[in-house]
Each structure stands twice: as C-alpha cells, then as structure tokens.
N, C-alpha and C. Protein backbone atom coordinates (compact mmCIF):
# COMPACT_ATOMS: atom_id res chain seq x y z
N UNK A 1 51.67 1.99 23.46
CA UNK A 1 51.32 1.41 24.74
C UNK A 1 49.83 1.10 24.90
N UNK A 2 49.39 1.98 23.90
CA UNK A 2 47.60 1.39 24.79
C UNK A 2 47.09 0.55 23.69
N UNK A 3 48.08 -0.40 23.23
CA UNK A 3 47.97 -1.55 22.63
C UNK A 3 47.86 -2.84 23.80
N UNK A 4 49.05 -2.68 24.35
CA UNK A 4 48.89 -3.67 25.51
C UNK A 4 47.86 -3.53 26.87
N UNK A 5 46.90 -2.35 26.24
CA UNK A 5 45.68 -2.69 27.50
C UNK A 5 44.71 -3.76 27.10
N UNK A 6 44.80 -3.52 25.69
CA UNK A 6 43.53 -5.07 25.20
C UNK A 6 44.21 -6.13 24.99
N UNK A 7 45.06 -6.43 25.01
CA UNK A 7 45.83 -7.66 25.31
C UNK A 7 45.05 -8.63 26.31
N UNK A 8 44.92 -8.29 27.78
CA UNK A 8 44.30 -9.22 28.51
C UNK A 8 42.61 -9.09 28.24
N UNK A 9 42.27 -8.25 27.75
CA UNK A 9 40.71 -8.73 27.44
C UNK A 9 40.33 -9.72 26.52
N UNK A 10 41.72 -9.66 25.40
CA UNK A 10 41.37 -10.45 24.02
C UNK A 10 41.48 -12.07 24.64
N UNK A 11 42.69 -11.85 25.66
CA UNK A 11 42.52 -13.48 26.01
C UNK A 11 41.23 -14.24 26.74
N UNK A 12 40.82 -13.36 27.56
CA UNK A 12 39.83 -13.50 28.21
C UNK A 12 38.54 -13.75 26.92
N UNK A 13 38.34 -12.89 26.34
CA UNK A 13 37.50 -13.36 25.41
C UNK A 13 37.49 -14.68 24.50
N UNK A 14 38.82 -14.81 24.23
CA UNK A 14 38.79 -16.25 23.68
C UNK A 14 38.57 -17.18 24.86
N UNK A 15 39.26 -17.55 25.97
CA UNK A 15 38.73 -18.43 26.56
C UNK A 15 37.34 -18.11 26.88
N UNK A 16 36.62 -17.11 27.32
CA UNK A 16 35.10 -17.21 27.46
C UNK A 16 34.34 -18.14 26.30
N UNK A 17 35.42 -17.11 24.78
CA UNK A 17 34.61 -18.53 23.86
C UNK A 17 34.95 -19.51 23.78
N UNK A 18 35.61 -20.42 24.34
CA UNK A 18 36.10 -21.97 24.37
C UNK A 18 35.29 -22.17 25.21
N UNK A 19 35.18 -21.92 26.47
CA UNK A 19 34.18 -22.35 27.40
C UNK A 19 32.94 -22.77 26.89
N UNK A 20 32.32 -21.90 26.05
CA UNK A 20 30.55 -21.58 25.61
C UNK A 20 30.30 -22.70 24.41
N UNK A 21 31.96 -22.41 23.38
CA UNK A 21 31.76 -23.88 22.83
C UNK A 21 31.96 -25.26 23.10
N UNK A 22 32.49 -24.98 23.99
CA UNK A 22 32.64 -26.40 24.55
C UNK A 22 31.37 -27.00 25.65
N UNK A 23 30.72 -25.95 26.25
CA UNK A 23 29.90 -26.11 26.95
C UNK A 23 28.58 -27.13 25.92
N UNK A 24 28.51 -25.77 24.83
CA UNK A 24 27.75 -26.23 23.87
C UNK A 24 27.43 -27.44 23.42
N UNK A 25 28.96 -27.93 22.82
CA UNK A 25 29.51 -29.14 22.22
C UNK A 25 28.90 -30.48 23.13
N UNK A 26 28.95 -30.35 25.04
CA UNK A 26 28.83 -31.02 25.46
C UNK A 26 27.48 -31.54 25.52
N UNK A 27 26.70 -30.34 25.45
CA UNK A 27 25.31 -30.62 25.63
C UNK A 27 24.82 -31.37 24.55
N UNK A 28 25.07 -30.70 23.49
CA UNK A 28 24.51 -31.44 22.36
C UNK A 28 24.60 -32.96 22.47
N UNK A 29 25.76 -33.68 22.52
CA UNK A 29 26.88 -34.74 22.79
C UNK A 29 25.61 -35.90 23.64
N UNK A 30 25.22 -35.24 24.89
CA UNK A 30 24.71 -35.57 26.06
C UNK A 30 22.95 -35.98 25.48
N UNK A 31 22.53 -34.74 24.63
CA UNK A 31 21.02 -35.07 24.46
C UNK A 31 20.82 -35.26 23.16
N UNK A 32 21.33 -34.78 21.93
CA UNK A 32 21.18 -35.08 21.00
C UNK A 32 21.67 -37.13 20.30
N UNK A 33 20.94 -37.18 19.46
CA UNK A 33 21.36 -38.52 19.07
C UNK A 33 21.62 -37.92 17.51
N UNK A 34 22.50 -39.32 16.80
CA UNK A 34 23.20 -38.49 15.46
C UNK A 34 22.06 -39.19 14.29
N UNK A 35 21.94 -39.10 13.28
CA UNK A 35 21.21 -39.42 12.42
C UNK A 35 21.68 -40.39 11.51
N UNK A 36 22.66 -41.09 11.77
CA UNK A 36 23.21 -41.99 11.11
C UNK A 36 23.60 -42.84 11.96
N UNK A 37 22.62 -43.56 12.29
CA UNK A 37 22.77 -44.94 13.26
C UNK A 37 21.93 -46.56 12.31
N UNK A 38 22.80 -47.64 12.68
CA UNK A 38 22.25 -48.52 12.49
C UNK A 38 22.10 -49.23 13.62
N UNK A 39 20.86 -50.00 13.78
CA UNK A 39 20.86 -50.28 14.83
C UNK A 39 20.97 -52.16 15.11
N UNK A 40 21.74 -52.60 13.75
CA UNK A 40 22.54 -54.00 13.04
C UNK A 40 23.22 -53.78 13.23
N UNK A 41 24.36 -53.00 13.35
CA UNK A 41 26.00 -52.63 13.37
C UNK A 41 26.93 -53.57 13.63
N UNK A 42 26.15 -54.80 14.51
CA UNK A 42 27.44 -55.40 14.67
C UNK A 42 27.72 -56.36 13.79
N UNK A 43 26.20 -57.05 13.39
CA UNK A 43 26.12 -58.36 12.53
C UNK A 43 26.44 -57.61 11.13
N UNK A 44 26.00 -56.48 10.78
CA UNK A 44 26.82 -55.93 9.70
C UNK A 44 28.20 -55.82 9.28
N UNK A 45 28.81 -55.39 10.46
CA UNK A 45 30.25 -55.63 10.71
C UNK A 45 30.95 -56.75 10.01
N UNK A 46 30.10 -57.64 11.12
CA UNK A 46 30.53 -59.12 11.18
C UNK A 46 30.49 -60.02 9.41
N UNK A 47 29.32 -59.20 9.06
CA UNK A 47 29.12 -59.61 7.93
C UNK A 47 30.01 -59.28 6.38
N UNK A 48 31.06 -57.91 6.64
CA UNK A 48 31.26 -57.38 5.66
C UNK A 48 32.39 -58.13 4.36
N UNK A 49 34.05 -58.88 5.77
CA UNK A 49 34.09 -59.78 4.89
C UNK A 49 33.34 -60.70 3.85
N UNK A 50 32.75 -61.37 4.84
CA UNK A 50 32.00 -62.55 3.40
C UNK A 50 31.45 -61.80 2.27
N UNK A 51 30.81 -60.78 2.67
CA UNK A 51 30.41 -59.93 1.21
C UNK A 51 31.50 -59.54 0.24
N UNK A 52 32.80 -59.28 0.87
CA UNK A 52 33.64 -58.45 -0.08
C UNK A 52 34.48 -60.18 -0.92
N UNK A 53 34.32 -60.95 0.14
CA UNK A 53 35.03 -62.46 -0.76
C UNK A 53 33.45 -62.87 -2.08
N UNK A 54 32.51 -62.10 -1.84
CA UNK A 54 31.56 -62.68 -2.64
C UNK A 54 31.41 -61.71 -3.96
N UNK A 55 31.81 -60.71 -3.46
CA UNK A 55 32.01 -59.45 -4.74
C UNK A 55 33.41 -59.99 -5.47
N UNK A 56 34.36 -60.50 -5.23
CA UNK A 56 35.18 -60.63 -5.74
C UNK A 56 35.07 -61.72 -6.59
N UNK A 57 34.46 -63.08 -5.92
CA UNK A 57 34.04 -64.60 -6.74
C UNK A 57 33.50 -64.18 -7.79
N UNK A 58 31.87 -63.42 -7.92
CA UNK A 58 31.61 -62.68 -9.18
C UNK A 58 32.45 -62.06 -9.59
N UNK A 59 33.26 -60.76 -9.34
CA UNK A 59 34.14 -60.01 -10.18
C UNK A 59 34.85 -61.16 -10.94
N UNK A 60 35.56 -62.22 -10.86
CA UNK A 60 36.32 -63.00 -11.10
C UNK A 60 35.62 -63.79 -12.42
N UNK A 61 34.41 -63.95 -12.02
CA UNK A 61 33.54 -65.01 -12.85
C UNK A 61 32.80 -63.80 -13.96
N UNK A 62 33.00 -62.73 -14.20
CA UNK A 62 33.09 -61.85 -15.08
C UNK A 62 31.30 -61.25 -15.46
N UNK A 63 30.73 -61.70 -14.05
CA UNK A 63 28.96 -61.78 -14.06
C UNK A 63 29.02 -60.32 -14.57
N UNK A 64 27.89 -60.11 -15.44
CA UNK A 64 27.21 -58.68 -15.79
C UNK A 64 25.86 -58.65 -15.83
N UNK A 65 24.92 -58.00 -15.55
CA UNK A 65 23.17 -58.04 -15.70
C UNK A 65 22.81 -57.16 -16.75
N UNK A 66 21.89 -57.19 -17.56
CA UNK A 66 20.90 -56.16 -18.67
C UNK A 66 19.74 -56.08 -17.80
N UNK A 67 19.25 -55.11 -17.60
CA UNK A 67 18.32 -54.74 -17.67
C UNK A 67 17.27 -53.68 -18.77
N UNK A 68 15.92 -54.44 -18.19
CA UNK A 68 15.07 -54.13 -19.43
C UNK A 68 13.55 -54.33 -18.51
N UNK A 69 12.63 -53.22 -19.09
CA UNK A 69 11.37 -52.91 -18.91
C UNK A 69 10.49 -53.14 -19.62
N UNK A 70 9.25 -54.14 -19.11
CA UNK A 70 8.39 -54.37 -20.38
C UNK A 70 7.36 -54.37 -19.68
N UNK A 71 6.29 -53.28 -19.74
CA UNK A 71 4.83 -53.17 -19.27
C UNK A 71 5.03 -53.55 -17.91
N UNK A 72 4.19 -54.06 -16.69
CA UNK A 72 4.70 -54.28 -15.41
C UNK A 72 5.64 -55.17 -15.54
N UNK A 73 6.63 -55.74 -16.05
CA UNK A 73 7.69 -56.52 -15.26
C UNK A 73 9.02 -56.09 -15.72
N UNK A 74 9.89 -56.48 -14.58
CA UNK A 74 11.31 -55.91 -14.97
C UNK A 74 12.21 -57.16 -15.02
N UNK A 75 12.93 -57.15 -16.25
CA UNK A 75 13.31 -57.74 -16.95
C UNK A 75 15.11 -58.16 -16.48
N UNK A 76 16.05 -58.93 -16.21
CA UNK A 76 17.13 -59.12 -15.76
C UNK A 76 17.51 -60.26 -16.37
N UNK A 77 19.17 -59.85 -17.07
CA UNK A 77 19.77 -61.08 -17.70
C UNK A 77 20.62 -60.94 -16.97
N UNK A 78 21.55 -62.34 -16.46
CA UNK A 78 23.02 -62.45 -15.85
C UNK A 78 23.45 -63.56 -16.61
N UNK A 79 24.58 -62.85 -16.92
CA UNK A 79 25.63 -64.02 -18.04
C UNK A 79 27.05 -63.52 -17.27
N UNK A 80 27.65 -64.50 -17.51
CA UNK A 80 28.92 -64.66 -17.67
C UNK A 80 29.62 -63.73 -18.50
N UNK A 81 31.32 -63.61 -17.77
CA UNK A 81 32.01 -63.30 -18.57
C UNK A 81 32.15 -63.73 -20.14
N UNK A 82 32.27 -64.75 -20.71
CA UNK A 82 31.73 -65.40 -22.31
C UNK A 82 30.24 -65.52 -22.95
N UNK A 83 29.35 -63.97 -22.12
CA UNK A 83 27.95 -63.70 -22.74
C UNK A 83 27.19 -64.99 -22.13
N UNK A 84 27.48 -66.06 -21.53
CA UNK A 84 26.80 -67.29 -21.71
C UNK A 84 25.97 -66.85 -20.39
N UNK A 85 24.35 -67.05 -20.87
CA UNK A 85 23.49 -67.08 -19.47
C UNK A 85 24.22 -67.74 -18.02
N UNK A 86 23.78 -67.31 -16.93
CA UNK A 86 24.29 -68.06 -15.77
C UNK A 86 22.68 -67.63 -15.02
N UNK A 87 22.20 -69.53 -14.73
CA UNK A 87 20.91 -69.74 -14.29
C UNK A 87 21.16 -70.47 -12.93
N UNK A 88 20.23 -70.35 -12.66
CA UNK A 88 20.20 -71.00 -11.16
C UNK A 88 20.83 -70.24 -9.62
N UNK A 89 20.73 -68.85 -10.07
CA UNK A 89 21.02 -67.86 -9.17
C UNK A 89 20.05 -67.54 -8.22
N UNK A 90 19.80 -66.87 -7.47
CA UNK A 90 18.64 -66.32 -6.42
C UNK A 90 18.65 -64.73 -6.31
N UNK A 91 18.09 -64.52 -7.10
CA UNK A 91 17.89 -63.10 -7.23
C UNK A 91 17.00 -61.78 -6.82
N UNK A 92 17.88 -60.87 -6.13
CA UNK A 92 16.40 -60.02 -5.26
C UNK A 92 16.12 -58.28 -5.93
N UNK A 93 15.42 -58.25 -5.73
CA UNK A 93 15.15 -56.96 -6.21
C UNK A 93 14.64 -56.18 -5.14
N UNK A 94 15.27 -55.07 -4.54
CA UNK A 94 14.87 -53.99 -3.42
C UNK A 94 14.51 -52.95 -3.70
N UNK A 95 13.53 -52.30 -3.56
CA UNK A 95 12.87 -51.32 -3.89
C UNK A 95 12.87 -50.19 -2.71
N UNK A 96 13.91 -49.41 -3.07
CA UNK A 96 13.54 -48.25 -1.84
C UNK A 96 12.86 -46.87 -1.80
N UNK A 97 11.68 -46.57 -1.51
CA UNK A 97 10.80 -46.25 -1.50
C UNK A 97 10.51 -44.98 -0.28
N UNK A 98 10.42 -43.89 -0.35
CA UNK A 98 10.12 -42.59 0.25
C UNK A 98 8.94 -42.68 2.06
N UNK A 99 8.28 -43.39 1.23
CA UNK A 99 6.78 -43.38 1.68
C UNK A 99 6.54 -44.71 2.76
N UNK A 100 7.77 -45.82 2.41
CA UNK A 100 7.86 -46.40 3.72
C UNK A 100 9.18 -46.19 4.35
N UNK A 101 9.05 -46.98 5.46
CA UNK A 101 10.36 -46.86 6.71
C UNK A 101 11.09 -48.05 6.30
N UNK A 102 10.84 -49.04 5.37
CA UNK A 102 11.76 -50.23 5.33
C UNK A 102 11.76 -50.54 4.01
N UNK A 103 12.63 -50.88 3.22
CA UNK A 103 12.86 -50.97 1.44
C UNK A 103 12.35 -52.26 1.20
N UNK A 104 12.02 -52.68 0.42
CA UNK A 104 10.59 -53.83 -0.37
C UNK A 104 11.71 -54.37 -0.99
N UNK A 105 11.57 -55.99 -0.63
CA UNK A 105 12.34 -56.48 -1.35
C UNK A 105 11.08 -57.50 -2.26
N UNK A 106 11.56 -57.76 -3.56
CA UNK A 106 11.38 -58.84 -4.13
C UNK A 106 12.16 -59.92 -5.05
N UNK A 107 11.67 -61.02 -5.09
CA UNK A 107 12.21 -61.89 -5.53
C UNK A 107 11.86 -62.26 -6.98
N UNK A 108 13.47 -62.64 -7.87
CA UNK A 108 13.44 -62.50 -9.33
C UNK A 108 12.90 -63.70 -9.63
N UNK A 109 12.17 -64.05 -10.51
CA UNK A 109 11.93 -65.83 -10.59
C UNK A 109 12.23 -65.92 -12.41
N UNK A 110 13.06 -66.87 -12.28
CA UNK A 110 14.02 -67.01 -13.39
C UNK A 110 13.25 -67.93 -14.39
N UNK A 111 13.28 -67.44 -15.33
CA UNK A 111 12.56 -68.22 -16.64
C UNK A 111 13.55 -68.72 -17.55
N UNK A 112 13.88 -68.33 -18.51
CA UNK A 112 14.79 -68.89 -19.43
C UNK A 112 16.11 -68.95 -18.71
N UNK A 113 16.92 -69.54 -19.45
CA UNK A 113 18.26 -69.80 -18.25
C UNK A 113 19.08 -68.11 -18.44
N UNK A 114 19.28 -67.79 -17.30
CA UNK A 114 20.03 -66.37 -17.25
C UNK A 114 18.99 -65.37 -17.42
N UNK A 115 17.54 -65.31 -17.62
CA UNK A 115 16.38 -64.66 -17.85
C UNK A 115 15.84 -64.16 -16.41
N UNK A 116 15.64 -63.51 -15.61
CA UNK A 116 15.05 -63.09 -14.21
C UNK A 116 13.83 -62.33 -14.45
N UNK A 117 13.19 -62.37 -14.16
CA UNK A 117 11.92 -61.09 -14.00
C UNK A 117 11.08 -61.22 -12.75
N UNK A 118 10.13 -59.66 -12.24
CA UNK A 118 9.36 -59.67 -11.13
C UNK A 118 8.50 -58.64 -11.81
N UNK A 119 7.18 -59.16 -11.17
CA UNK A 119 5.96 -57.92 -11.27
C UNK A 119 6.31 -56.79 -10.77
N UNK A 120 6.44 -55.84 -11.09
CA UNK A 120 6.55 -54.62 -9.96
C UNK A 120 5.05 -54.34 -9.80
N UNK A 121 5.08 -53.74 -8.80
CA UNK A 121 3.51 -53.28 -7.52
C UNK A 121 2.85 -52.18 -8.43
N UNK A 122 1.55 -51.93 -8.91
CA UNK A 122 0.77 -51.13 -10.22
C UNK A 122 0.91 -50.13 -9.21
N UNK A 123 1.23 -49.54 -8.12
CA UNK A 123 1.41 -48.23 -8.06
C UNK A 123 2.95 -47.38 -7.85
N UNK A 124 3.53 -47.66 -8.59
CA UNK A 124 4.76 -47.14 -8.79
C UNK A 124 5.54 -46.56 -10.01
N UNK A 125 5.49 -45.26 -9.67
CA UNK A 125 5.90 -44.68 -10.80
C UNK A 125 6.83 -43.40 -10.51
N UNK A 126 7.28 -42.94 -12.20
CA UNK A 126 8.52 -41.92 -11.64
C UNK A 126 9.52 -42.59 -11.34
N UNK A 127 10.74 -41.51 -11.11
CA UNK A 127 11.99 -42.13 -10.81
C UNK A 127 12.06 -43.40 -8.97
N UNK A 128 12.77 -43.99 -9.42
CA UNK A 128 12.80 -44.97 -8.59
C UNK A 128 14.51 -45.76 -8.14
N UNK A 129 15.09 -45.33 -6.74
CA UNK A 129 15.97 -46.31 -6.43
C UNK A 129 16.07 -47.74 -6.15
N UNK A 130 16.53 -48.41 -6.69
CA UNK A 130 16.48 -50.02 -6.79
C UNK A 130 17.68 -50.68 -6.34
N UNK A 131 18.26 -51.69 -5.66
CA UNK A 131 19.02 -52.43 -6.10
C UNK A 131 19.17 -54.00 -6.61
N UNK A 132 19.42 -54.50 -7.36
CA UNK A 132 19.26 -56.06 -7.56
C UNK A 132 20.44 -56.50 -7.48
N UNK A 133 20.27 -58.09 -6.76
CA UNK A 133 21.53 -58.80 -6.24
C UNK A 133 21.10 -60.04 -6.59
N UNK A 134 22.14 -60.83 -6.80
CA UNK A 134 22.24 -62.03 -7.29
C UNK A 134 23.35 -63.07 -6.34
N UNK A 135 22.87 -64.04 -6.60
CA UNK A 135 24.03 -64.82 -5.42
C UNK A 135 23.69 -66.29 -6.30
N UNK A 136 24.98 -67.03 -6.08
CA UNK A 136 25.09 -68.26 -6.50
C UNK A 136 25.90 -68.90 -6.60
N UNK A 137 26.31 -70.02 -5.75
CA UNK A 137 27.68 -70.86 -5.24
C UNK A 137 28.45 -69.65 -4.53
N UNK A 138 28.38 -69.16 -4.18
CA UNK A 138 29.42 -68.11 -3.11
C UNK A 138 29.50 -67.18 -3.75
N UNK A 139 29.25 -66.56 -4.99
CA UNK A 139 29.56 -65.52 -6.01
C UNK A 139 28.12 -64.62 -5.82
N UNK A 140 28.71 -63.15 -5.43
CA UNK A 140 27.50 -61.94 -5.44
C UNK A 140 27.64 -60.66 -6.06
N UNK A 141 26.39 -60.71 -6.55
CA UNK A 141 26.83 -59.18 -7.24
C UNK A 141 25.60 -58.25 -7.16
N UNK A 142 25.96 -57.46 -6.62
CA UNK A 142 25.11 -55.84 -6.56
C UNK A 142 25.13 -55.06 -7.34
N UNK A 143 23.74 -54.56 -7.91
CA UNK A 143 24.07 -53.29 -9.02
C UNK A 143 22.92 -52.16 -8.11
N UNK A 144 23.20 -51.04 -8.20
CA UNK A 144 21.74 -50.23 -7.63
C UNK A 144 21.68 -49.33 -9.41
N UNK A 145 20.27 -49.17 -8.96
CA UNK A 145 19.65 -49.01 -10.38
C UNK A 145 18.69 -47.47 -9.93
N UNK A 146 18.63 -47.02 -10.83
CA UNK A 146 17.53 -45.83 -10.71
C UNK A 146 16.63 -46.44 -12.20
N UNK A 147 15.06 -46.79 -11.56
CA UNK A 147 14.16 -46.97 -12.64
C UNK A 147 13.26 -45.77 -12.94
N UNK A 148 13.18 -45.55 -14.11
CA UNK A 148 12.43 -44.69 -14.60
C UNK A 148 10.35 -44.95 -15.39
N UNK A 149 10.10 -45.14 -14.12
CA UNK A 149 8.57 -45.92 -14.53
C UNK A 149 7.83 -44.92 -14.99
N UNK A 150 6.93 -45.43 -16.25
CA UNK A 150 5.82 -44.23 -16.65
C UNK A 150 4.77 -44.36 -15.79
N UNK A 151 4.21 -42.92 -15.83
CA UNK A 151 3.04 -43.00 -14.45
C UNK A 151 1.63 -44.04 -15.82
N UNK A 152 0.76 -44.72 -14.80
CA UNK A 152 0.06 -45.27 -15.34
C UNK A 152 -1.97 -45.26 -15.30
C-alpha cells in the first residue's frame, strides 16, 4: 500500500516537467533565431529545378574535369564523354574561405580548347574548399574540390 502514496506525486512531477519544458521550448522559439537561415530562400527554391535539368544535360553529355596545379594557377580540363575537349564553356571557380563572410568567386579563362585556368590570390595556402562549375548550352556541372596549396 504505501506504494500508492507516490503515485500522485510522480504524476505531478511529470507534468511540472512538461510545463518547464515546454515553457522552455517556447522561449527559446520566441527569442532565439536558428543558425541555418538563408536569407535567398525563395529565388533558391525557385531556382532548384533548372539546376537539377542542368545536372542532368551534363550527366547525359558524359562532361568530366582534371584538375591540376602549376605554381599560381589552377589548371581545369572539361571533355566529353569520348575524352574530346568541350570549349566554349563559362567557367567559375569559388573559393570559400574562413576569414571572409562571402566565398570569392573567380572566373576560368579558357585557353586551349577544353583547357581552363585562373590565377589564384598569392596569399592562399593550406587546405582549401573550392567549388568549380561549368555551364554551356543548358548543360552544368559542379565538382567541390578541397585544394591543397603549399604555403609560399
């Protein structure tokens, strides 16, 4: 029997703690903001089809990139599924970077046909997140890259 005297305290205690978390929950809710906001969201949205019909045009067209490092510049081939260069693309290179609030983009400027390269900036070194994208006639392709620069 003097089991069923803590019976009504135990309930009471759980709802006290639903209350306190929920109280909690609310506050946070009310003043906190979350850390994963964009503040594009919609045109991103809006945007995601056409990207995924443009990942696919490349997937289809069998695009692949090499990359390669030579003293400051970084080096990018895009060929075709049959190895054959594919020139006349527009190619970017994004550099995302610790130390600013917004990722550096630059632009590949194409030399030999299917050949891309850009200066990278003389103070950058150590590991490095990158991504390079390519676009051409409706066909896109994204690779993200981790570069490994010697300090200089």
């Amino acid at each position: 029997m003097p089991r069923l005297r803590h019976f009504p305290w135990l309930i009471v205690l759980l709802g006290s703690g639903f209350m306190v978390l929920s109280a909690w929950s609310f506050y946070r809710a009310a003043h906190d903001t979350s850390a994963v906001t964009d503040t594009d969201y919609y045109s991103h949205g809006l945007r995601y089809n056409q990207t995924l019909l443009e990942q696919r045009a490349a997937d289809s067209l069998g695009w692949q990139i090499a990359v390669d490092y030579a003293g400051d510049r970084l080096l990018v081939t895009l060929s075709d599924g049959g190895r054959r260069p594919v020139s006349g693309a527009r190619g970017t290179l994004t550099l995302f970077r610790a130390e600013f609030p917004r990722p550096q983009q630059l632009l590949l400027q194409e030399g030999a046909a299917g050949r891309y390269q850009v200066v990278l900036p003389a103070e950058l070194t150590g590991e490095l997140t990158a991504e390079v994208a390519f676009e051409r006639a409706g066909a896109r392709l994204q690779r993200r890259l981790l570069l490994a620069l010697p300090v200089r």
